[in-house]
PDB file of N, CA and C in Angstrom:
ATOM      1  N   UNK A   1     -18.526  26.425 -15.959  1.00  0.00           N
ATOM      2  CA  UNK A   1     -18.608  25.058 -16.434  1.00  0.00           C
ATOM      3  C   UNK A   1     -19.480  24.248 -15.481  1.00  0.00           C
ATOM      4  N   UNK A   2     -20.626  23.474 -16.125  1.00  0.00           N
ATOM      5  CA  UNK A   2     -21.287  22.453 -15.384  1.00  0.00           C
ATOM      6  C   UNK A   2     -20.536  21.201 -15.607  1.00  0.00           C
ATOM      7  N   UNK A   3     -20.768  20.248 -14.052  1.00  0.00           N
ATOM      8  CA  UNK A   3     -20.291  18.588 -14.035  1.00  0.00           C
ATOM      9  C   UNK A   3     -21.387  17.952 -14.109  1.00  0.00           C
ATOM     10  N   UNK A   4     -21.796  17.290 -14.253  1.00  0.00           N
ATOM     11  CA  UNK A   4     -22.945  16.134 -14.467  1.00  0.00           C
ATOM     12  C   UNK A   4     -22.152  15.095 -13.416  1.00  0.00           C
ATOM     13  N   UNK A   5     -22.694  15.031 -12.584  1.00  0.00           N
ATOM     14  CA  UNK A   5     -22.878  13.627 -11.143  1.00  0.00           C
ATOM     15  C   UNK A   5     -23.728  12.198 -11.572  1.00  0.00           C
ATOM     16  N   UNK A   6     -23.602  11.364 -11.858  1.00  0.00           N
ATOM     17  CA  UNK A   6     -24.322  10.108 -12.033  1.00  0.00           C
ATOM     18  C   UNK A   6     -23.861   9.326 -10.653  1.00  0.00           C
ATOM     19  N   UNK A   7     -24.922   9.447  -9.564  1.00  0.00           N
ATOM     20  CA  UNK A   7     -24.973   8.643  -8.121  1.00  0.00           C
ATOM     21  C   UNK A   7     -25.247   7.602  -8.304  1.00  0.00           C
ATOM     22  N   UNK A   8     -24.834   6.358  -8.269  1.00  0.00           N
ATOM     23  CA  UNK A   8     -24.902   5.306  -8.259  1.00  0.00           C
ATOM     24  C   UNK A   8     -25.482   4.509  -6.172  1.00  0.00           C
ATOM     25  N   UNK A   9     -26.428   3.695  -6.544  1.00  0.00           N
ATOM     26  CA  UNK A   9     -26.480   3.427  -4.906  1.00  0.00           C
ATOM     27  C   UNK A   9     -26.119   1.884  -4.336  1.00  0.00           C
ATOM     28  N   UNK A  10     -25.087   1.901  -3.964  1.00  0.00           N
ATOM     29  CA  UNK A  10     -24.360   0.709  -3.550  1.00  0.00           C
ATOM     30  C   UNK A  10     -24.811  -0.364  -3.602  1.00  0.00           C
ATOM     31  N   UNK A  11     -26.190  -0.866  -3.463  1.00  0.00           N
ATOM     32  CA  UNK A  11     -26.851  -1.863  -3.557  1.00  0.00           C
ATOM     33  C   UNK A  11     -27.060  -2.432  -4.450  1.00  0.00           C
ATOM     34  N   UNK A  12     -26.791  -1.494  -6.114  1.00  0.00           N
ATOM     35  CA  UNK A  12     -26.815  -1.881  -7.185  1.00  0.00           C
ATOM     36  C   UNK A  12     -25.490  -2.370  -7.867  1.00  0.00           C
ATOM     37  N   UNK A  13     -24.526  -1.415  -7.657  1.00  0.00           N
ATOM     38  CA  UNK A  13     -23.240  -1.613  -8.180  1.00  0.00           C
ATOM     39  C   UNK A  13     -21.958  -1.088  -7.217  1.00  0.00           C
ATOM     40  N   UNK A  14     -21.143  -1.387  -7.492  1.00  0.00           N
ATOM     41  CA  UNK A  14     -20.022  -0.990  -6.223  1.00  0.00           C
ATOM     42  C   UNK A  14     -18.639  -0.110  -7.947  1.00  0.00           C
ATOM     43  N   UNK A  15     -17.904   0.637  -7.800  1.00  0.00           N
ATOM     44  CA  UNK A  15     -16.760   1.259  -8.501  1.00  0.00           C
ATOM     45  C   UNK A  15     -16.431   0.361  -8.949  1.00  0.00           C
ATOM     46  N   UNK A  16     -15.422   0.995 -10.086  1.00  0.00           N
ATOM     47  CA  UNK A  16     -14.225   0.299 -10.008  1.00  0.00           C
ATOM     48  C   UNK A  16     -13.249   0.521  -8.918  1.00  0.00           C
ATOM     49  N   UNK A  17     -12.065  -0.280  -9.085  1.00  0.00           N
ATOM     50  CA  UNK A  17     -10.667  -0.855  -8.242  1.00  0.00           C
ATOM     51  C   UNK A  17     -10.284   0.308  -8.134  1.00  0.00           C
ATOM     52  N   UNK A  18      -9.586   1.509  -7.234  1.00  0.00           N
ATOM     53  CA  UNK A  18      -9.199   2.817  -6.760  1.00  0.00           C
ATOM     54  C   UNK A  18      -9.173   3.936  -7.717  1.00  0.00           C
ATOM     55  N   UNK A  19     -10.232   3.566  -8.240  1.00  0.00           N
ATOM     56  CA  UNK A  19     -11.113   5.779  -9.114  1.00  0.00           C
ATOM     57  C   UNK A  19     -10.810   6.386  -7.762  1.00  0.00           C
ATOM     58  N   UNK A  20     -10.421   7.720  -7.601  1.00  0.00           N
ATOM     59  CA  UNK A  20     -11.213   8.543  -6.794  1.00  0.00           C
ATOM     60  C   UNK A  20     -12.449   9.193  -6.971  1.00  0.00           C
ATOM     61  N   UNK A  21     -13.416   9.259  -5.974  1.00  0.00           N
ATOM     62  CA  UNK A  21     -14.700   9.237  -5.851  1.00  0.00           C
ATOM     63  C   UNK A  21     -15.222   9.962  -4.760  1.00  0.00           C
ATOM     64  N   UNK A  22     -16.787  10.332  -5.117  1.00  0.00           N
ATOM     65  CA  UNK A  22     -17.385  10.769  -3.978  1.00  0.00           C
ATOM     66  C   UNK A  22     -18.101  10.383  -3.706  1.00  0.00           C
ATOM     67  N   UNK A  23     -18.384  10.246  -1.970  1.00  0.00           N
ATOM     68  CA  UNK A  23     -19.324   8.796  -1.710  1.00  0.00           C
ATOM     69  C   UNK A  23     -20.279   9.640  -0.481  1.00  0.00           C
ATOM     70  N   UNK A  24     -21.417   9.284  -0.646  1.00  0.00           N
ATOM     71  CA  UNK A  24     -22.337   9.243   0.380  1.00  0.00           C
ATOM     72  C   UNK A  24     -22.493   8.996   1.523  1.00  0.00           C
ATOM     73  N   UNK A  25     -22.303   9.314   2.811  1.00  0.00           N
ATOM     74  CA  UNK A  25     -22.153   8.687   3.747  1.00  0.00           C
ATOM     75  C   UNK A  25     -22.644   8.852   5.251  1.00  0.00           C
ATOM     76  N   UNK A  26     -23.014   7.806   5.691  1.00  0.00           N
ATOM     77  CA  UNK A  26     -23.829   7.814   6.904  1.00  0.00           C
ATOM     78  C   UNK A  26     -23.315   7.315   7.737  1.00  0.00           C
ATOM     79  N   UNK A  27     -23.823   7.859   8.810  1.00  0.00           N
ATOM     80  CA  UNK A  27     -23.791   7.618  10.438  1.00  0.00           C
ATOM     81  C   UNK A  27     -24.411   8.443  11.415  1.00  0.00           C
ATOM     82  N   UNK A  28     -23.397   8.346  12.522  1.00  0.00           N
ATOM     83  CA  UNK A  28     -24.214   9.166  13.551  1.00  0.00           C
ATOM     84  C   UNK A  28     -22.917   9.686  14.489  1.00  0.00           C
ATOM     85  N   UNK A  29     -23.321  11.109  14.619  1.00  0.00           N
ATOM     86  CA  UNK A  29     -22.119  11.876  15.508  1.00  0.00           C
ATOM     87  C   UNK A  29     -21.889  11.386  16.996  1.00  0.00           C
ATOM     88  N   UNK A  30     -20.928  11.955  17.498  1.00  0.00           N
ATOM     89  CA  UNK A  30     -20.857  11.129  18.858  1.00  0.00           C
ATOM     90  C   UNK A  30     -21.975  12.261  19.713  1.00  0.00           C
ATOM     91  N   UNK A  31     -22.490  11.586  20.765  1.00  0.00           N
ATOM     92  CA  UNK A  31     -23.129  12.239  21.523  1.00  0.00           C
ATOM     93  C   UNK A  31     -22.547  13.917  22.511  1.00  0.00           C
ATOM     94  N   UNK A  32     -23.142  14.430  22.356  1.00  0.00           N
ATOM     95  CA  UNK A  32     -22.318  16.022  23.128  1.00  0.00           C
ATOM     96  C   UNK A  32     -22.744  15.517  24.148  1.00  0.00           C
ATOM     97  N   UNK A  33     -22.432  16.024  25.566  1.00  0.00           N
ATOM     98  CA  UNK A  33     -22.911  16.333  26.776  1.00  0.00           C
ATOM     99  C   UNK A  33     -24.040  16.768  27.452  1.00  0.00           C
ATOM    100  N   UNK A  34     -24.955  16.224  27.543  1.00  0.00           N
ATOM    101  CA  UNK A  34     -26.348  16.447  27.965  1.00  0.00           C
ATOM    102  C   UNK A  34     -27.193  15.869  26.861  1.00  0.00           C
ATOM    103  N   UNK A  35     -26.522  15.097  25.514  1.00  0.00           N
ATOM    104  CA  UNK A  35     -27.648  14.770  25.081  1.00  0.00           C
ATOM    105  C   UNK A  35     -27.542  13.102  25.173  1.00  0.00           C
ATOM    106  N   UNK A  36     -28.650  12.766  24.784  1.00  0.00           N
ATOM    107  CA  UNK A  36     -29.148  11.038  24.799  1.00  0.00           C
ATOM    108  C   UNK A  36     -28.525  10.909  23.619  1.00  0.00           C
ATOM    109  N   UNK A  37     -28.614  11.195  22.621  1.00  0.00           N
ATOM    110  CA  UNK A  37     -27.765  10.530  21.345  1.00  0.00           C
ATOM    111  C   UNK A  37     -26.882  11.238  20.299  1.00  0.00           C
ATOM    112  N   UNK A  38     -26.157  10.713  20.031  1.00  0.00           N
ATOM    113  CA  UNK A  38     -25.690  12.037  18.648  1.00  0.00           C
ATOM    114  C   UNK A  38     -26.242  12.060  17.852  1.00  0.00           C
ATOM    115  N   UNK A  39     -26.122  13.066  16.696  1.00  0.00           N
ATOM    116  CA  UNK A  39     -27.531  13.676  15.327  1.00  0.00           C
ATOM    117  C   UNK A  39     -26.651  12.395  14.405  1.00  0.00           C
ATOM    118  N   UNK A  40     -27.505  12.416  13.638  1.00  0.00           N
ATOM    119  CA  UNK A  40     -27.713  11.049  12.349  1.00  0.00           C
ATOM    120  C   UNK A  40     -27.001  12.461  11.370  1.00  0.00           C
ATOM    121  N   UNK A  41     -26.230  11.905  10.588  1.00  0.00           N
ATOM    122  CA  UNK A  41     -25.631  12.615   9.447  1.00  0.00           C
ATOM    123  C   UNK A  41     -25.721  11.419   7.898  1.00  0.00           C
ATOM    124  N   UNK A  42     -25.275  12.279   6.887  1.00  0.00           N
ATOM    125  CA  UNK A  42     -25.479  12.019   5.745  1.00  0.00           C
ATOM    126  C   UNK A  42     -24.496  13.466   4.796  1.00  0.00           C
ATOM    127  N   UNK A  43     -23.553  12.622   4.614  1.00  0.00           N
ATOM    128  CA  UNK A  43     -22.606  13.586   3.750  1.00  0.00           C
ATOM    129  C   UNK A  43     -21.669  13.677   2.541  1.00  0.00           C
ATOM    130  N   UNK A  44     -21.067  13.874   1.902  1.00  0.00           N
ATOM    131  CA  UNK A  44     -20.034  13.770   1.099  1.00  0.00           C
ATOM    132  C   UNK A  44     -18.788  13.753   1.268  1.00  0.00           C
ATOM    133  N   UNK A  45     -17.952  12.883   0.957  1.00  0.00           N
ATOM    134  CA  UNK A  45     -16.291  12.583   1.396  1.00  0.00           C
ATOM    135  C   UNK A  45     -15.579  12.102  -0.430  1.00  0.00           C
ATOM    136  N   UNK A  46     -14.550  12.646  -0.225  1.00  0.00           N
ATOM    137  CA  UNK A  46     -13.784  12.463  -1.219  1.00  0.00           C
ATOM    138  C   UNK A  46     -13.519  10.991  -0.501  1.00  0.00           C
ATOM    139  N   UNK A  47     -12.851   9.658  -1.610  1.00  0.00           N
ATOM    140  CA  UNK A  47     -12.633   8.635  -0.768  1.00  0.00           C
ATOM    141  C   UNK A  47     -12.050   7.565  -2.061  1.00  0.00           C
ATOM    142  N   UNK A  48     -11.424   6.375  -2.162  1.00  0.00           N
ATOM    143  CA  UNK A  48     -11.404   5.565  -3.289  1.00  0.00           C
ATOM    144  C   UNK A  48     -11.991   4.253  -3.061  1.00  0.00           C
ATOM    145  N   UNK A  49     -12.458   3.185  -3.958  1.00  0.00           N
ATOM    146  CA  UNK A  49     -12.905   2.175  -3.246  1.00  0.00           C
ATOM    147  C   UNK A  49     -11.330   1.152  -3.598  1.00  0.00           C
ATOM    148  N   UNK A  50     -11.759  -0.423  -2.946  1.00  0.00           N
ATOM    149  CA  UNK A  50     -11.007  -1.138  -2.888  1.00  0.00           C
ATOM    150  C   UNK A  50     -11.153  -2.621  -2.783  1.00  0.00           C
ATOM    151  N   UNK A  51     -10.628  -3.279  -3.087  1.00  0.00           N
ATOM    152  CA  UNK A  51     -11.094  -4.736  -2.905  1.00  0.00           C
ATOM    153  C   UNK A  51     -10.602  -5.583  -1.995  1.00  0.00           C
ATOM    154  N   UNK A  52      -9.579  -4.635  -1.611  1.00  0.00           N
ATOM    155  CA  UNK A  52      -8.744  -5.314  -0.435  1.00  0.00           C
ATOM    156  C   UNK A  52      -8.033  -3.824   0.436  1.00  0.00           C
ATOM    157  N   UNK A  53      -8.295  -3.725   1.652  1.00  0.00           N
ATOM    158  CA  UNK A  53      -7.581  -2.898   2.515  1.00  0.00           C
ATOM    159  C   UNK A  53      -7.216  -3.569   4.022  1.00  0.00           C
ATOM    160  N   UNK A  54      -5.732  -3.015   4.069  1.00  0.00           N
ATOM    161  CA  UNK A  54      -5.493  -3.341   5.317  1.00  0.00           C
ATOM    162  C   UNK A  54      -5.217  -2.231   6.432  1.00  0.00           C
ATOM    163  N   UNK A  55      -5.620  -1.873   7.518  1.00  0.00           N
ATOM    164  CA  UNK A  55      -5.298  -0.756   8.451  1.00  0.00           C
ATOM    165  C   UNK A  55      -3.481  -1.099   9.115  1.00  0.00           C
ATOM    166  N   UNK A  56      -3.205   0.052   9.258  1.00  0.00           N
ATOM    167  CA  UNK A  56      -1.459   0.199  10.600  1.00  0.00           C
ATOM    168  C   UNK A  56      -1.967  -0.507  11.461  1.00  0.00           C
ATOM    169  N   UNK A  57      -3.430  -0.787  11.978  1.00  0.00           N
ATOM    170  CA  UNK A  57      -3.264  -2.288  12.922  1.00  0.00           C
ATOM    171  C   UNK A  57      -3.396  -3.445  12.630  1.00  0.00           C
ATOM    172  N   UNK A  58      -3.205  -3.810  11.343  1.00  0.00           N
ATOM    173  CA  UNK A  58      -3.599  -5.229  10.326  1.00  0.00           C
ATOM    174  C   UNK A  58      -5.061  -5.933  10.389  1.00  0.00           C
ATOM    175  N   UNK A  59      -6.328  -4.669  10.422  1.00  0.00           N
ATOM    176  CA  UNK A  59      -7.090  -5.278  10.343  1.00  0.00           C
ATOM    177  C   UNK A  59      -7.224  -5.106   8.891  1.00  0.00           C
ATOM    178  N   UNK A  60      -8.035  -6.486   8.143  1.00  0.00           N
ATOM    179  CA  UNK A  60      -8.654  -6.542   6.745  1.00  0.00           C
ATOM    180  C   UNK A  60      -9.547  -6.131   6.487  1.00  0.00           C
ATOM    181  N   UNK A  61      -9.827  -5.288   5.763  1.00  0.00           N
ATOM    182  CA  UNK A  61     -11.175  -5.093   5.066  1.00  0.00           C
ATOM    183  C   UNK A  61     -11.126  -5.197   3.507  1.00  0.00           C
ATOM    184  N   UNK A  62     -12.469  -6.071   2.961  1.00  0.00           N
ATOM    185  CA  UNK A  62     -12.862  -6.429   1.668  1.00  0.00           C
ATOM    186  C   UNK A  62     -13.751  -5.691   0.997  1.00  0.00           C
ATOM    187  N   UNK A  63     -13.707  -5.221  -0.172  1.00  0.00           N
ATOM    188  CA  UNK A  63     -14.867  -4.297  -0.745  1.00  0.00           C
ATOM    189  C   UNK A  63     -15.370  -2.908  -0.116  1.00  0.00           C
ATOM    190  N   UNK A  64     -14.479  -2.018   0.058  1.00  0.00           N
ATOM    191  CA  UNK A  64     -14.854  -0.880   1.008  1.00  0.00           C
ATOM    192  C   UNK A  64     -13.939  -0.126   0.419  1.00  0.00           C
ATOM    193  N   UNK A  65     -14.516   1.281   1.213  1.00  0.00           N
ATOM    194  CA  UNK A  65     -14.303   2.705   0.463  1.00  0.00           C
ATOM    195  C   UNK A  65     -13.773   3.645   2.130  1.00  0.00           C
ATOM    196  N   UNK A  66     -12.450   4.282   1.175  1.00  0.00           N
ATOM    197  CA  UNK A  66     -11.001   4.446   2.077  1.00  0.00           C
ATOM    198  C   UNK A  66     -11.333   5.928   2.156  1.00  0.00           C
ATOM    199  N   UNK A  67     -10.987   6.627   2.921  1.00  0.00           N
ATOM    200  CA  UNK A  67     -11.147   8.141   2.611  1.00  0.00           C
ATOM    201  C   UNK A  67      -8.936   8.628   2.894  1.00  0.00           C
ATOM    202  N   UNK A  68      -9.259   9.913   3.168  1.00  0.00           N
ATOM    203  CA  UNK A  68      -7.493  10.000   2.612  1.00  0.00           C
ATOM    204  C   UNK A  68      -7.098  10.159   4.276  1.00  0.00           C
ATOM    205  N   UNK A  69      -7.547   9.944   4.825  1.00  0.00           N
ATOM    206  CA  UNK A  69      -6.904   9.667   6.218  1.00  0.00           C
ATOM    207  C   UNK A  69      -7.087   8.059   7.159  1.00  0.00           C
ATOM    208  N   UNK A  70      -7.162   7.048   5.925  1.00  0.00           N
ATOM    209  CA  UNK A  70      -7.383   5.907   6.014  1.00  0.00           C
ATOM    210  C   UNK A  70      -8.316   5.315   6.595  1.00  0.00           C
ATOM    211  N   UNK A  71      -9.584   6.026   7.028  1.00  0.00           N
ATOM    212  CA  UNK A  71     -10.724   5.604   7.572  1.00  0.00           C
ATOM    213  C   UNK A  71     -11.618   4.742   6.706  1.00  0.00           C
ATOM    214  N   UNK A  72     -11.829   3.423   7.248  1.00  0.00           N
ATOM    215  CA  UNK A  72     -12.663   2.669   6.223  1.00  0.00           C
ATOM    216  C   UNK A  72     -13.898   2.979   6.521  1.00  0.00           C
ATOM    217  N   UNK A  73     -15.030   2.643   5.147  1.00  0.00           N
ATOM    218  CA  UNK A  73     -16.145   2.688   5.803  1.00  0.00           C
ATOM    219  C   UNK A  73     -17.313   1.718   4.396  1.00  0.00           C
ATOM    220  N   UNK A  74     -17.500   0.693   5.035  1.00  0.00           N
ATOM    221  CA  UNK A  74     -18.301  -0.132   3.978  1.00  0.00           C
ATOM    222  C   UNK A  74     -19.612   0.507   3.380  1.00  0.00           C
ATOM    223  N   UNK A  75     -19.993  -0.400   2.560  1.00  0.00           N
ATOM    224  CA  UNK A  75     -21.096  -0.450   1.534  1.00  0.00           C
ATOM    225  C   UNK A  75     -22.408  -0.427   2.481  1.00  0.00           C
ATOM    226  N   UNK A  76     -23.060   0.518   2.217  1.00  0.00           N
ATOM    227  CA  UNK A  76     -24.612   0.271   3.065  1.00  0.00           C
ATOM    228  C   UNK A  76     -25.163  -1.008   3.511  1.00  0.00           C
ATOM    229  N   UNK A  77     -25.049  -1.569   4.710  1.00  0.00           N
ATOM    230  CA  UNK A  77     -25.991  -2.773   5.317  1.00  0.00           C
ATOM    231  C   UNK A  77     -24.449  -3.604   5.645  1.00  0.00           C
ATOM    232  N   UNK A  78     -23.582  -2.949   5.726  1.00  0.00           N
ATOM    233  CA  UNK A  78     -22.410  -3.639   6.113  1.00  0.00           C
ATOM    234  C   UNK A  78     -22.494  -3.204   7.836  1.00  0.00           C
ATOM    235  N   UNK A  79     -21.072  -3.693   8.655  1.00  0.00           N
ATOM    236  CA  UNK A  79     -20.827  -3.949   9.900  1.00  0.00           C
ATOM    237  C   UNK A  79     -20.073  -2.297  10.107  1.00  0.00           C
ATOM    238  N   UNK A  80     -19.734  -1.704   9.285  1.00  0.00           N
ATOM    239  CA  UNK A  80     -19.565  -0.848  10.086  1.00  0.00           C
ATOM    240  C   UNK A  80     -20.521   0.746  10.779  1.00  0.00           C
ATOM    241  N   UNK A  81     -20.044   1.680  11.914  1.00  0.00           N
ATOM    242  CA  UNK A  81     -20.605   2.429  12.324  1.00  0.00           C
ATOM    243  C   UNK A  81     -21.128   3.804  10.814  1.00  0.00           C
ATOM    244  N   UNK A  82     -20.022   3.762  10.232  1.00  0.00           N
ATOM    245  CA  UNK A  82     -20.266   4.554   9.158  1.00  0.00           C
ATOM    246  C   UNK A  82     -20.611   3.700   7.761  1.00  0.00           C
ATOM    247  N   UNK A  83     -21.423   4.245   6.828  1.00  0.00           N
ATOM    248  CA  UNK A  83     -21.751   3.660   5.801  1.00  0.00           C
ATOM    249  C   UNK A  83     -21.649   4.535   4.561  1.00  0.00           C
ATOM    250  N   UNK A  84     -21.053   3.638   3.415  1.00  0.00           N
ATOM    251  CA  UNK A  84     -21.448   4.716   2.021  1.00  0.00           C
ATOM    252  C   UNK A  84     -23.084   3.950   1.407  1.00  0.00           C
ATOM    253  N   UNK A  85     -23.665   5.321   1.269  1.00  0.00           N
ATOM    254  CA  UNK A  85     -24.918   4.779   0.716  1.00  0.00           C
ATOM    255  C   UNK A  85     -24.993   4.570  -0.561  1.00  0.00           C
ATOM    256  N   UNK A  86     -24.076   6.033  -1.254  1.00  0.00           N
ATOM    257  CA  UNK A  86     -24.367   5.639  -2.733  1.00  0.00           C
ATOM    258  C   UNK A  86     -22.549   6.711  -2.993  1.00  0.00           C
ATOM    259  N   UNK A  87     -22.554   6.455  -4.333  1.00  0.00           N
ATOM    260  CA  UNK A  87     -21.179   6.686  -4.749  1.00  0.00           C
ATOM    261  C   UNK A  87     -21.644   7.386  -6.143  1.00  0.00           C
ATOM    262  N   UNK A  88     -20.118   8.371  -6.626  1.00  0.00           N
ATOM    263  CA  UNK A  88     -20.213   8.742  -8.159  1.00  0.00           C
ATOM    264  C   UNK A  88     -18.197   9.521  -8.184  1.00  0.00           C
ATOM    265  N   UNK A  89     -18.616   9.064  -9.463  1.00  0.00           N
ATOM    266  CA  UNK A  89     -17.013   9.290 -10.219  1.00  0.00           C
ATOM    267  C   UNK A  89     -16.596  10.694 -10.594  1.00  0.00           C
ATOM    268  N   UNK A  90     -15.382  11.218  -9.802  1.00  0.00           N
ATOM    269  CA  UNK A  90     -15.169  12.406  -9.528  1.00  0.00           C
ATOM    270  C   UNK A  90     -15.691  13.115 -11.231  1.00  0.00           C
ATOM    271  N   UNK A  91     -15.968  14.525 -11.513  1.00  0.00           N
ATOM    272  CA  UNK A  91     -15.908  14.638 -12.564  1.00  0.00           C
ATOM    273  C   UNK A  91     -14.703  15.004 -13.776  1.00  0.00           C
ATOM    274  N   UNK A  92     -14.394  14.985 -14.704  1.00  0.00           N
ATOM    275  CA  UNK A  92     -13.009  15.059 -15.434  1.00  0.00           C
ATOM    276  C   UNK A  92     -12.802  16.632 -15.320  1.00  0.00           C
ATOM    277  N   UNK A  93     -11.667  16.684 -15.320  1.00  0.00           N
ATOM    278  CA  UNK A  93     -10.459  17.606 -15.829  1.00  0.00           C
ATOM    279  C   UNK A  93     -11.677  19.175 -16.564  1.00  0.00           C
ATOM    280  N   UNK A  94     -11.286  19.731 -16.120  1.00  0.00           N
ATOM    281  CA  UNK A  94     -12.215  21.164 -16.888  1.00  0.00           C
ATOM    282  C   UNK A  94     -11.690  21.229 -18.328  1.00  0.00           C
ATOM    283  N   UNK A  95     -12.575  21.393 -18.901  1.00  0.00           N
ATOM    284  CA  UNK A  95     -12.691  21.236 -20.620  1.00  0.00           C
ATOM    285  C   UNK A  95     -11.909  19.945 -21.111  1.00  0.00           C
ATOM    286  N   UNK A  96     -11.843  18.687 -20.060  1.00  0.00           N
ATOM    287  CA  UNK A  96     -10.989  17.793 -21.217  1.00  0.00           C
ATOM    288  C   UNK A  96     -12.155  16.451 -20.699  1.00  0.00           C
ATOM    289  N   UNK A  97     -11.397  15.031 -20.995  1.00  0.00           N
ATOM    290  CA  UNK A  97     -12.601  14.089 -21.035  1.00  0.00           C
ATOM    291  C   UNK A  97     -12.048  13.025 -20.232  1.00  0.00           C
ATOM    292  N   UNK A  98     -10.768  13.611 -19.428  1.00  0.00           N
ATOM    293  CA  UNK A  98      -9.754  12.570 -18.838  1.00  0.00           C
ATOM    294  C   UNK A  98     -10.048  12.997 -16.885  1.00  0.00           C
ATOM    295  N   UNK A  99      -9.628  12.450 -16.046  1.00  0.00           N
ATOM    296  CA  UNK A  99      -9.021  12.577 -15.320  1.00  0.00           C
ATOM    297  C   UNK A  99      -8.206  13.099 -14.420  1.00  0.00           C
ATOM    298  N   UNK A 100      -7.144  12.931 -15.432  1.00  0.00           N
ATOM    299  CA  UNK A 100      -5.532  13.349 -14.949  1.00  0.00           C
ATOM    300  C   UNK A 100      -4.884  13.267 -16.076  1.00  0.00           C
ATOM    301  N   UNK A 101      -4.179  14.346 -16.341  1.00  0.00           N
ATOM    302  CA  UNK A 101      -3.157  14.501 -17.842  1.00  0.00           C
ATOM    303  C   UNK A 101      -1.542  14.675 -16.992  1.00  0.00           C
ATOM    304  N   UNK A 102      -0.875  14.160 -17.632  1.00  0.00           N
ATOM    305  CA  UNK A 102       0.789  14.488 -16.670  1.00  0.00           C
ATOM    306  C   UNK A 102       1.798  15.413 -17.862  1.00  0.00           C
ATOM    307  N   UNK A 103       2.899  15.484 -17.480  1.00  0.00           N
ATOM    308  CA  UNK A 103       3.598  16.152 -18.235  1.00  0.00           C
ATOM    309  C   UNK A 103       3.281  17.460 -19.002  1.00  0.00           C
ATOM    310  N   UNK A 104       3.982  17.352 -19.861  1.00  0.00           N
ATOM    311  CA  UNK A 104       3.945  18.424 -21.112  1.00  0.00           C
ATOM    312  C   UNK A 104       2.578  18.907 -21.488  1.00  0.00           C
ATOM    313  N   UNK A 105       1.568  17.400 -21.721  1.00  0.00           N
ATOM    314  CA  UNK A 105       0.178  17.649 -21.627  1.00  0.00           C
ATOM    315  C   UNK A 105      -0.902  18.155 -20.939  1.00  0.00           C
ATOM    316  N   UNK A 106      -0.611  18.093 -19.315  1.00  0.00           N
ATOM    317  CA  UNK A 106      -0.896  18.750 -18.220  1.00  0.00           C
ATOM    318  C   UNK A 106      -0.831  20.127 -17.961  1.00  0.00           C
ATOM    319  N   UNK A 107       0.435  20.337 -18.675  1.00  0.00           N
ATOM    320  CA  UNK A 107       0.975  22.278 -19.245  1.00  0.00           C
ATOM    321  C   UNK A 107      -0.073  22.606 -20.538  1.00  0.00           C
ATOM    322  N   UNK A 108      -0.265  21.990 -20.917  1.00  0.00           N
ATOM    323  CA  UNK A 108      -0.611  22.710 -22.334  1.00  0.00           C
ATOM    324  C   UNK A 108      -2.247  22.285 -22.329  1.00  0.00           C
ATOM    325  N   UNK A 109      -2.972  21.771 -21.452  1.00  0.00           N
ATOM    326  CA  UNK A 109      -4.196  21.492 -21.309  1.00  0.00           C
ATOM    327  C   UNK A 109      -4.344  22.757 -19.916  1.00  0.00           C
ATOM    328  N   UNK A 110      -3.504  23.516 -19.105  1.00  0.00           N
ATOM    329  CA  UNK A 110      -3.713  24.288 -18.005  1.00  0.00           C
ATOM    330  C   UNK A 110      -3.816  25.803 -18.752  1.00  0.00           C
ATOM    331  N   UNK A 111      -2.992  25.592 -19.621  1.00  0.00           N
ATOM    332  CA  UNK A 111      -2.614  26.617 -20.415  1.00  0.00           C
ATOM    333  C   UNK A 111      -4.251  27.359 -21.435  1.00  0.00           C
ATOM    334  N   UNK A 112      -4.304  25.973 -22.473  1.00  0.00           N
ATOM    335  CA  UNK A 112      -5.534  26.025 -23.090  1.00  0.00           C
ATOM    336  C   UNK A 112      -6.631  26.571 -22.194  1.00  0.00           C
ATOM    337  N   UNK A 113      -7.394  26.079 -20.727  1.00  0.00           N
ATOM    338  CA  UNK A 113      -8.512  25.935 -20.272  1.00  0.00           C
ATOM    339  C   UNK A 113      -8.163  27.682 -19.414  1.00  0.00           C
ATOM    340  N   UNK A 114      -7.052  28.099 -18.976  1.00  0.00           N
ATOM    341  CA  UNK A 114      -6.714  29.354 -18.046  1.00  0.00           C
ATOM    342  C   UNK A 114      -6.337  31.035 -19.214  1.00  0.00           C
ATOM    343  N   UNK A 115      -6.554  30.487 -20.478  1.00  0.00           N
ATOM    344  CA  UNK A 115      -6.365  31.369 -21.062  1.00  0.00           C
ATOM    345  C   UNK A 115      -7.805  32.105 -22.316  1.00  0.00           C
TER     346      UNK A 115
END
């Protein structure tokens, strides 16, 4: 089965309110030992966005994208060290057009696609 990715680049549009998503993301590693700087990266993180987040030390953050170990990291040309450059919406469910199916439906859509 192929997914089709539609990357969206932050500058144009930001998610919706907590899709999970995969986001683009930049920075720069910490420096090793003997070198002058750390390497510049650019990667992929599972992550959701948000319109409001607060950290276990009550700092706020507005409009930013959470990864699952609560690391924030804003929209390209924002204040922080890490950046999402561009974003896209996980792809659906293998052979269905959803998401996430629960229950009974979740059985019988695992069932359908594994058999």
């Amino acid at each position: 089965m192929d997914a089709v990715v539609e990357w969206v680049d932050v500058r144009e549009r930001l998610p919706m309110i907590g899709f999970p998503l995969a986001a683009a993301t930049s920075g720069r590693y910490r420096a090793e030992p003997g070198e002058a700087s750390g390497k510049d990266f650019w990667l992929v993180l599972p992550m959701h966005f948000t319109d409001r987040h607060i950290t276990e030390h009550g700092t706020e953050y507005r409009d930013c994208f959470v990864d699952s170990d609560g690391v924030v990291r804003l929209p390209y040309g924002g204040s922080s060290a890490e950046t999402v450059t561009h974003w896209a919406y996980l792809p659906t469910l293998p052979g269905l057009a959803v998401h996430r199916t629960i229950g009974e439906d979740a059985r019988t859509a695992l069932r359908n696609i594994l058999t």
